[in-house]
N, C-alpha and C. Protein backbone atom coordinates (compact mmCIF):
# COMPACT_ATOMS: atom_id res chain seq x y z
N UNK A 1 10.35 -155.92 8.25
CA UNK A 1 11.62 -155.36 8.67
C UNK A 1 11.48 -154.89 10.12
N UNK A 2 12.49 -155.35 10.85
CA UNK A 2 13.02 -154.73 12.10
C UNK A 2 13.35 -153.52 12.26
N UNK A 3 12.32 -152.30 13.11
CA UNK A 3 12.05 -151.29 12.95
C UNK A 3 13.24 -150.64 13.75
N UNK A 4 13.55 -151.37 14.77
CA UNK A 4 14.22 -150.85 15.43
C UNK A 4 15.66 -151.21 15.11
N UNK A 5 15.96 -152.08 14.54
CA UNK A 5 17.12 -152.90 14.31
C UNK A 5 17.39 -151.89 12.74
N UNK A 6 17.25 -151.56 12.01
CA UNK A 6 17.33 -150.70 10.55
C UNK A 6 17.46 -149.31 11.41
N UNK A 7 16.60 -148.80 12.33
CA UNK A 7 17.31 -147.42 12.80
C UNK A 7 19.09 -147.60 13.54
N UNK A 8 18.92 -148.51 14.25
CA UNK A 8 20.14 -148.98 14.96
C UNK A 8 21.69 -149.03 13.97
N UNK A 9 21.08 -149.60 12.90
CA UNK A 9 21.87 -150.00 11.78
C UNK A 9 22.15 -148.36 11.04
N UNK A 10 21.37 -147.38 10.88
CA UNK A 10 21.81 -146.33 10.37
C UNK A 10 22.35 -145.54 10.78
N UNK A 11 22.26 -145.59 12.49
CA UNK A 11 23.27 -144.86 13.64
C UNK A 11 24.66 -145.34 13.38
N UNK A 12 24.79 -146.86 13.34
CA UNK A 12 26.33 -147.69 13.38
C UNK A 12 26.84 -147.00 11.87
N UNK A 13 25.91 -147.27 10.81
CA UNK A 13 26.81 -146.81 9.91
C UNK A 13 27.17 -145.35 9.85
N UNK A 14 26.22 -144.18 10.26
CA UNK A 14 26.47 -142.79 10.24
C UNK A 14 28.24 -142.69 11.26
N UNK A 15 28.14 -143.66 12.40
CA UNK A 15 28.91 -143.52 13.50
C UNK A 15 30.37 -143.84 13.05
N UNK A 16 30.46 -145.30 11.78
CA UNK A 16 31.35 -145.37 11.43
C UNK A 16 31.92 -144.72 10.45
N UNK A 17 31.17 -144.10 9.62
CA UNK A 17 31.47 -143.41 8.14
C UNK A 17 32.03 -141.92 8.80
N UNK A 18 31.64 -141.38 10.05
CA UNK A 18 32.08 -140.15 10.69
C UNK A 18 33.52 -140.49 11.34
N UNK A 19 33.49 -141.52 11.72
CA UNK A 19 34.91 -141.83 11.99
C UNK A 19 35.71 -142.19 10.85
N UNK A 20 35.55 -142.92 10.18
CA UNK A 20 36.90 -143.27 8.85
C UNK A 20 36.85 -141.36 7.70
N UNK A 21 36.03 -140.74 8.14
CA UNK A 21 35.99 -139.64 7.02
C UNK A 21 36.25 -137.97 7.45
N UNK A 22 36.19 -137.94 9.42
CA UNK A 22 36.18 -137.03 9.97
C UNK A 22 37.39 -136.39 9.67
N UNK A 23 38.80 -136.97 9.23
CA UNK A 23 39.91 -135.89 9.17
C UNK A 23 39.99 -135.38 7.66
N UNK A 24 39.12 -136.61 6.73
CA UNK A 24 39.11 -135.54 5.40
C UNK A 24 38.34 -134.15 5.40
N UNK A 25 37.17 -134.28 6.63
CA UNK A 25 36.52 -132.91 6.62
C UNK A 25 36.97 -132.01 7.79
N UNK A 26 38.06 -132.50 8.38
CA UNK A 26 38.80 -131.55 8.87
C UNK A 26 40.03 -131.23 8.46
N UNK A 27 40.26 -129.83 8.98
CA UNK A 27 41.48 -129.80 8.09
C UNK A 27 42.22 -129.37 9.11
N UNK A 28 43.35 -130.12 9.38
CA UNK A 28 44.32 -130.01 10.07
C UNK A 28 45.25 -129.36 10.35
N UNK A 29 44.99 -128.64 9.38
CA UNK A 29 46.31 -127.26 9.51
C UNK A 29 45.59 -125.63 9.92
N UNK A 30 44.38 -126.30 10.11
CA UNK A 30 43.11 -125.04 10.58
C UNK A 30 42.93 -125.12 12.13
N UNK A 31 43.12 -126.62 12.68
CA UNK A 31 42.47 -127.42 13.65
C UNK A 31 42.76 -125.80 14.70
N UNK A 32 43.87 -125.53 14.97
CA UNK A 32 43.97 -125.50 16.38
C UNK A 32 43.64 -123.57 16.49
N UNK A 33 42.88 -122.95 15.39
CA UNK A 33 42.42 -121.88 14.99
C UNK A 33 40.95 -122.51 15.22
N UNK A 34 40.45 -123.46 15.44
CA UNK A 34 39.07 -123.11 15.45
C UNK A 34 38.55 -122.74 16.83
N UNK A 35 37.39 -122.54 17.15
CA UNK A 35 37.06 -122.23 18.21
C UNK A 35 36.24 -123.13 19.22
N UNK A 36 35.99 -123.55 20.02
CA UNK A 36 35.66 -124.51 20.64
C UNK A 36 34.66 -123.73 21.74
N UNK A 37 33.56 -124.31 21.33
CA UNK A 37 31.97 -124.02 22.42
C UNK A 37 31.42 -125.31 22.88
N UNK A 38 31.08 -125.04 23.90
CA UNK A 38 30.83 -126.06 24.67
C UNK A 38 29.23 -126.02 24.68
N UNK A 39 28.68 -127.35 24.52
CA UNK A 39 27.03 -127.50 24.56
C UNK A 39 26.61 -128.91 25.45
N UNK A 40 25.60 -128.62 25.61
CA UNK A 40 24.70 -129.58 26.79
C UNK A 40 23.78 -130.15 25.82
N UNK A 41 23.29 -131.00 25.46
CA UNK A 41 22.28 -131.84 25.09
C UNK A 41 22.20 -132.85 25.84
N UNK A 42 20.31 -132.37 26.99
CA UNK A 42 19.32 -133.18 28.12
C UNK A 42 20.63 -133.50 29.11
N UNK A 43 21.39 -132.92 29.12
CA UNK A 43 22.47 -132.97 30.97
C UNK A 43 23.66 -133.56 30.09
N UNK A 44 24.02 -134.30 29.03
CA UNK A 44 25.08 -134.35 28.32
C UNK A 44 26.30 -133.52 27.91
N UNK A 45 27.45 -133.18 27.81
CA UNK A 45 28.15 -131.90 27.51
C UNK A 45 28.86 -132.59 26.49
N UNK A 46 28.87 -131.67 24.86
CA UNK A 46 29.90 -132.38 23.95
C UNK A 46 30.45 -130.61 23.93
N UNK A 47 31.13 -130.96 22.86
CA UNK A 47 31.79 -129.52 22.77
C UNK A 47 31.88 -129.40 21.02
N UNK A 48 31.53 -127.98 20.60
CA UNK A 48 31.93 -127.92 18.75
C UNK A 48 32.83 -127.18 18.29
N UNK A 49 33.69 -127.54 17.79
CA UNK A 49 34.73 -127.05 17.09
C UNK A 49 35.03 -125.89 15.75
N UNK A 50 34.91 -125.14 15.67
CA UNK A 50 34.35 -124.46 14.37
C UNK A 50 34.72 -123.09 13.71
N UNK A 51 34.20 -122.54 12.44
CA UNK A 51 34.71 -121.23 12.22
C UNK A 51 33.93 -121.16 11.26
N UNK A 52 33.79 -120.18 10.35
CA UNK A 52 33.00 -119.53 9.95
C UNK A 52 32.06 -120.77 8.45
N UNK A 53 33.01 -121.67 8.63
CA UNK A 53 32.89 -122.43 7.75
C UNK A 53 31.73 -123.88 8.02
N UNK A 54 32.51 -124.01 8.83
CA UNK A 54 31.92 -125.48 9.32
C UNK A 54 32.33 -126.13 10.85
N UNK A 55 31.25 -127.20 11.12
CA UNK A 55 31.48 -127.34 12.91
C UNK A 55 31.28 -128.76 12.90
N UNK A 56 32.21 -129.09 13.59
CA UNK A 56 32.23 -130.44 14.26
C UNK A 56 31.74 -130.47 15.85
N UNK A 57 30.58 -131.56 16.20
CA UNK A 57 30.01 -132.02 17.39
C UNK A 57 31.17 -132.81 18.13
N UNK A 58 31.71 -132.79 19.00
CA UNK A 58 32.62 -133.74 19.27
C UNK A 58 32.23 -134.19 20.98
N UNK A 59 32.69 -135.51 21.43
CA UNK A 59 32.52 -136.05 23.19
C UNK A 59 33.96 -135.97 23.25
N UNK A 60 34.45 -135.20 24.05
CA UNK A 60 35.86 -135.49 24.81
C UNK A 60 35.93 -136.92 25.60
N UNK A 61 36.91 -137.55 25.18
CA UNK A 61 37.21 -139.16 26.38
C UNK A 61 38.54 -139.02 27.08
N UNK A 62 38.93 -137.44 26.49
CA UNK A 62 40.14 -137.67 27.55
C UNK A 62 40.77 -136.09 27.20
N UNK A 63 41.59 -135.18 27.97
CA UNK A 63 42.64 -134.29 27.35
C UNK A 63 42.47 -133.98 26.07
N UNK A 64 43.55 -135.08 25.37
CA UNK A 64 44.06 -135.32 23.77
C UNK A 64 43.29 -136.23 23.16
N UNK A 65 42.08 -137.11 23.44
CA UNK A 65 41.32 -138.09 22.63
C UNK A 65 39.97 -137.26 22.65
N UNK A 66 39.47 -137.10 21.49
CA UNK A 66 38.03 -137.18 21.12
C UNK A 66 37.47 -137.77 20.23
N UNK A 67 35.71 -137.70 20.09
CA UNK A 67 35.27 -138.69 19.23
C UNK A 67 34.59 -137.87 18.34
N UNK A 68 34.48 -137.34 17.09
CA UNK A 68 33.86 -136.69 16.69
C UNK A 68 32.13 -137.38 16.35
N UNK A 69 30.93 -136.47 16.73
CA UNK A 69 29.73 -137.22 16.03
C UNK A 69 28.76 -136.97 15.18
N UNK A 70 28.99 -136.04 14.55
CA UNK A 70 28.77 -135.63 13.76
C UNK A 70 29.39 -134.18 13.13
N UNK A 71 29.11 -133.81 11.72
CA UNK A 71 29.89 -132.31 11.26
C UNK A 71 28.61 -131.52 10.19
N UNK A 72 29.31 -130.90 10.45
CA UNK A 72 28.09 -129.50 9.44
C UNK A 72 28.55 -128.54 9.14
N UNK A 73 28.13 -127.75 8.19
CA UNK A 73 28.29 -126.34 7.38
C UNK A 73 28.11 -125.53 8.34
N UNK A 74 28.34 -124.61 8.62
CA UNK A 74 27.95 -123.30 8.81
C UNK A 74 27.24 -122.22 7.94
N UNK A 75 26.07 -121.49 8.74
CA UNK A 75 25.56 -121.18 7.65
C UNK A 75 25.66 -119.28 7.65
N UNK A 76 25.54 -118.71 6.72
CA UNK A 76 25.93 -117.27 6.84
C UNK A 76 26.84 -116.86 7.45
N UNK A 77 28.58 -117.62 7.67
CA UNK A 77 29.73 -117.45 8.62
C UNK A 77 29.53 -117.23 9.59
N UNK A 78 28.08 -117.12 10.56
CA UNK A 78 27.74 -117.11 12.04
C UNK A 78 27.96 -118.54 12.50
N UNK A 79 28.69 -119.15 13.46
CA UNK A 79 29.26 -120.40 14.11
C UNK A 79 28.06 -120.13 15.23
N UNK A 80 27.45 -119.31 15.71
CA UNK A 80 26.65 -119.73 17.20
C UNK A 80 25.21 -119.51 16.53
N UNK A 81 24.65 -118.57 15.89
CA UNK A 81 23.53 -118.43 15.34
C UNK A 81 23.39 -120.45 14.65
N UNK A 82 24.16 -120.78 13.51
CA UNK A 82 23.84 -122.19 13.42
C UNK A 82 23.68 -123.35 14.32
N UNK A 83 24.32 -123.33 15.48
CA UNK A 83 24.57 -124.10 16.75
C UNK A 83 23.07 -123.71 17.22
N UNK A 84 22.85 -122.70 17.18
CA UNK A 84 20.90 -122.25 18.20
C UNK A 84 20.47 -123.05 17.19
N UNK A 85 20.80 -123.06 15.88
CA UNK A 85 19.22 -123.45 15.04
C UNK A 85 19.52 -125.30 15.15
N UNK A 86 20.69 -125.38 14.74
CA UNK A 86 21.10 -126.59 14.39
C UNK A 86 20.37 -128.05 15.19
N UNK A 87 21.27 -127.55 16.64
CA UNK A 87 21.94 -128.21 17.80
C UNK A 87 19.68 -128.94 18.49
N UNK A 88 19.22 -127.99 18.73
CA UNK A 88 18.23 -128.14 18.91
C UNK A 88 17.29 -129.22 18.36
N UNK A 89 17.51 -128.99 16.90
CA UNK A 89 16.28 -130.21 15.93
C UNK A 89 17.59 -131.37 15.84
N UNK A 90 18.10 -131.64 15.86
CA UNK A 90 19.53 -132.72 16.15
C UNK A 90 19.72 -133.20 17.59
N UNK A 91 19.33 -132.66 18.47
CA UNK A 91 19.97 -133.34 20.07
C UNK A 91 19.78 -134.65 20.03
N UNK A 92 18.66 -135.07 19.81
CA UNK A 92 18.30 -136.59 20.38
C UNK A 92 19.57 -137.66 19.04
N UNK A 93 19.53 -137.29 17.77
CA UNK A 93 20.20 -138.05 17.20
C UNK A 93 21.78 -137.68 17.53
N UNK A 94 22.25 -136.58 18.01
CA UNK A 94 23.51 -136.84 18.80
C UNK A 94 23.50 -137.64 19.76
N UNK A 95 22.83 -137.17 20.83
CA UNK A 95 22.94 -138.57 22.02
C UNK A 95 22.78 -140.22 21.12
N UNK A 96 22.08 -140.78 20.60
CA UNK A 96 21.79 -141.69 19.84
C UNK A 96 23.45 -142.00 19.24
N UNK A 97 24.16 -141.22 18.79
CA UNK A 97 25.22 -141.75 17.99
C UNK A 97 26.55 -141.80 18.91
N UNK A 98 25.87 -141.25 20.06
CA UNK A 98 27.04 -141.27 21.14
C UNK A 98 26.96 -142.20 21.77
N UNK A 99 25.50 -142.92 22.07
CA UNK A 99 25.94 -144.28 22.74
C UNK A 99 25.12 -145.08 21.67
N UNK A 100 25.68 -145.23 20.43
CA UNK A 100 25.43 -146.64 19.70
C UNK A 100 25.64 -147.63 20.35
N UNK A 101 26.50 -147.52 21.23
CA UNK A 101 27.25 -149.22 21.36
C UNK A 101 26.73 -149.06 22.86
N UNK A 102 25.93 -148.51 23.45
CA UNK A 102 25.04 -148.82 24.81
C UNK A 102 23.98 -149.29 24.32
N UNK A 103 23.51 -150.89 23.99
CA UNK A 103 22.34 -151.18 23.66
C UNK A 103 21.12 -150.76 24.70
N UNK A 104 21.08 -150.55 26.03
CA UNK A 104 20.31 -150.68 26.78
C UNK A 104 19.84 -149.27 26.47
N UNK A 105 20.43 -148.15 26.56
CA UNK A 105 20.60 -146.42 26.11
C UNK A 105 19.21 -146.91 25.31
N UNK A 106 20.37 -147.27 24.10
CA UNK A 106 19.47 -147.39 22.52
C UNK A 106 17.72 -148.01 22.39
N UNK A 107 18.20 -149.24 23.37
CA UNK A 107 16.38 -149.85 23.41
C UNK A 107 15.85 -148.77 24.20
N UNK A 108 16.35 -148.33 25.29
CA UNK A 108 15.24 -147.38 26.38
C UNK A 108 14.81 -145.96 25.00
N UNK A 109 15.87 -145.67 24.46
CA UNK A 109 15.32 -144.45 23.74
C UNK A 109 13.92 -144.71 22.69
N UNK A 110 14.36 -146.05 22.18
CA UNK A 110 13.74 -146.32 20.98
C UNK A 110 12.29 -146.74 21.49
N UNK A 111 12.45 -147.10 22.89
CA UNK A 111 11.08 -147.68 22.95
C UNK A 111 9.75 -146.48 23.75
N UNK A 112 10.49 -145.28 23.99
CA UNK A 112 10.17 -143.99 23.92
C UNK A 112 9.79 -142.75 23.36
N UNK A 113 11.20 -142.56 22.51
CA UNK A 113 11.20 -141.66 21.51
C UNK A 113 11.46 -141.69 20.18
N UNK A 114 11.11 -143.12 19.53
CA UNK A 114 11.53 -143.67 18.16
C UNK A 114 10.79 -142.76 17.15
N UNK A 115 9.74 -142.06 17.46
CA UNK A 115 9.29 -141.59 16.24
C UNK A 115 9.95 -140.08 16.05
N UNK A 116 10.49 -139.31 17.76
CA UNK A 116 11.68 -138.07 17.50
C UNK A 116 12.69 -138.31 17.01
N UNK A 117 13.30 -139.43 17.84
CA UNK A 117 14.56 -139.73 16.79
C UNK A 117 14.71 -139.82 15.40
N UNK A 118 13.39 -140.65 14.97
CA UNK A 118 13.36 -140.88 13.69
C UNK A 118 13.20 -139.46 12.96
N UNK A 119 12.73 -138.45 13.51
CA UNK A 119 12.05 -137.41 12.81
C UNK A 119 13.86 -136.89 12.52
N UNK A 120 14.37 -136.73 13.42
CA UNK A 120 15.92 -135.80 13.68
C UNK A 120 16.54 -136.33 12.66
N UNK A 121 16.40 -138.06 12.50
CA UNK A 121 17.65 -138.99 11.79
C UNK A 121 17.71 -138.35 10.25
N UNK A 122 15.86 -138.02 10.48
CA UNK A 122 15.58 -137.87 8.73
C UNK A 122 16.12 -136.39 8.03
N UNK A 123 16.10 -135.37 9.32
CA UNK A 123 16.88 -134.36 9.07
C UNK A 123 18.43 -134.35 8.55
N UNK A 124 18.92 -135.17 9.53
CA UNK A 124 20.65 -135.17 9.13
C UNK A 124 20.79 -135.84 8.13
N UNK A 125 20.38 -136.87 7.81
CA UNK A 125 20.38 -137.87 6.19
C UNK A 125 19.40 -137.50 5.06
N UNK A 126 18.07 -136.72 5.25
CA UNK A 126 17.33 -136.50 4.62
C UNK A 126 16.86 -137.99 3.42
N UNK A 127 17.12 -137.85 2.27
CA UNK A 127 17.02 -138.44 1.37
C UNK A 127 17.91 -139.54 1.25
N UNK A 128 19.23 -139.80 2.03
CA UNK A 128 19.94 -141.36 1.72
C UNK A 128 19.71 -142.63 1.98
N UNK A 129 19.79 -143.26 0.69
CA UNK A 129 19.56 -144.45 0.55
C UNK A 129 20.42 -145.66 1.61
N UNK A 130 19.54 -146.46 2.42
CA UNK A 130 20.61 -147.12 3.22
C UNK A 130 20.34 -148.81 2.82
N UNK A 131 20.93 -149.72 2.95
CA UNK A 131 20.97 -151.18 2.67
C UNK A 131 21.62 -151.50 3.88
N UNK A 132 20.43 -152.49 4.51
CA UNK A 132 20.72 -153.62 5.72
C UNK A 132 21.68 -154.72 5.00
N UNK A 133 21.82 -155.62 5.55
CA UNK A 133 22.95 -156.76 5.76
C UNK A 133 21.92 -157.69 4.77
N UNK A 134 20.83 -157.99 4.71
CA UNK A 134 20.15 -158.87 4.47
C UNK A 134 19.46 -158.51 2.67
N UNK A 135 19.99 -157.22 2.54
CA UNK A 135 19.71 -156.37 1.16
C UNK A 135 18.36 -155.71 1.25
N UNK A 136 17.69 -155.62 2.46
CA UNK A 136 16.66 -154.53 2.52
C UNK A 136 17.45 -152.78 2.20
N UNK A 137 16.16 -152.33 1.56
CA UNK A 137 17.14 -150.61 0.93
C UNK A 137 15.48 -150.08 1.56
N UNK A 138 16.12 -148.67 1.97
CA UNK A 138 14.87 -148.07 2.63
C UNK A 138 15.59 -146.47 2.98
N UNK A 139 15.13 -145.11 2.37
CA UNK A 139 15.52 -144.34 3.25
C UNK A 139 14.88 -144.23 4.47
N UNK A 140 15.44 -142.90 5.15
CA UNK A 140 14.51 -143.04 6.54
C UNK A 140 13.08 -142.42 6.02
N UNK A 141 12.89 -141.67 5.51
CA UNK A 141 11.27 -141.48 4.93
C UNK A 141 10.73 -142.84 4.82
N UNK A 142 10.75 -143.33 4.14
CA UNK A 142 9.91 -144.35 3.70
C UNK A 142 9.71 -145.65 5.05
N UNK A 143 10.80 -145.48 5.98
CA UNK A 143 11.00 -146.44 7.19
C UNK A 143 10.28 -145.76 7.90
N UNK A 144 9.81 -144.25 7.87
CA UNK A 144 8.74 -143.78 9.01
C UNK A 144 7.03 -143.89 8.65
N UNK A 145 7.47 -143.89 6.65
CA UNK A 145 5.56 -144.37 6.84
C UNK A 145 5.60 -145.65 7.58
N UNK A 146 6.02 -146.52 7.59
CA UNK A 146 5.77 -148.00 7.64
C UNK A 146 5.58 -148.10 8.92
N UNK A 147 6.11 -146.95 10.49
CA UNK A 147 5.23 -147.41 11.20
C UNK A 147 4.18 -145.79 11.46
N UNK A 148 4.09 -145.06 10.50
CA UNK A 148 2.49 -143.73 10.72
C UNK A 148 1.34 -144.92 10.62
């Protein structure tokens, strides 16, 4: 298996499943009550959306368009205490899901920092089961013994 091509593949699907599912985990009649903090990840700026509940990572592309890239719980109704703990062991797989579709991004990272990324990916998915195109099934655990 294509080591790099199966991480690639779990970014596209995390990237798309956050887009077709982001307004069921938002709730829209909360939206414009949440609070909005702005964060840097390595010279990057996204901004998170949030309340005592739960936070969305989001890239502004415009005013009124954003992309959300990931979402999370909040933990003990503190919104910035989770962002210190969170935001930190997660940076690299945010950038990663922000430019999926920059292959050049993606090879330069991977051929660098594939085993951080991989470490982060395994945080946000932990235990899910993923299936390539070709019917390979592998979580990310088991895709990081294969290259220890």
């Amino acid at each position: 298996m294509d080591i790099n091509y199966a991480i690639k593949e779990v970014i596209r699907h995390h990237w798309q499943a956050v887009q077709e599912s982001a307004w069921d985990f938002i709730d829209v009649d909360t939206l414009y009550t949440l609070r909005d903090i702005a964060i840097t990840v390595e010279n990057e700026k996204f901004h998170v959306m949030g309340d005592s509940d739960k936070y969305y990572v989001m890239v502004r592309r415009s005013s009124m368009d954003n992309d959300v890239i990931m979402f999370g719980r909040v933990d003990g109704g503190n919104l910035e205490k989770t962002l210190e703990r969170d935001i930190p062991k997660v940076g690299l797989a945010i950038l990663a899901i922000r430019h999926i579709e920059d292959d050049q991004y993606i090879d330069d990272l991977l051929s660098t920092r594939k085993e951080e990324l991989l470490d982060q990916l395994i945080l946000c998915f932990e235990n899910e089961r993923f299936t390539l195109t070709d019917g390979t099934s592998f979580t990310l655990q088991e895709l990081k013994h294969t290259i220890a």
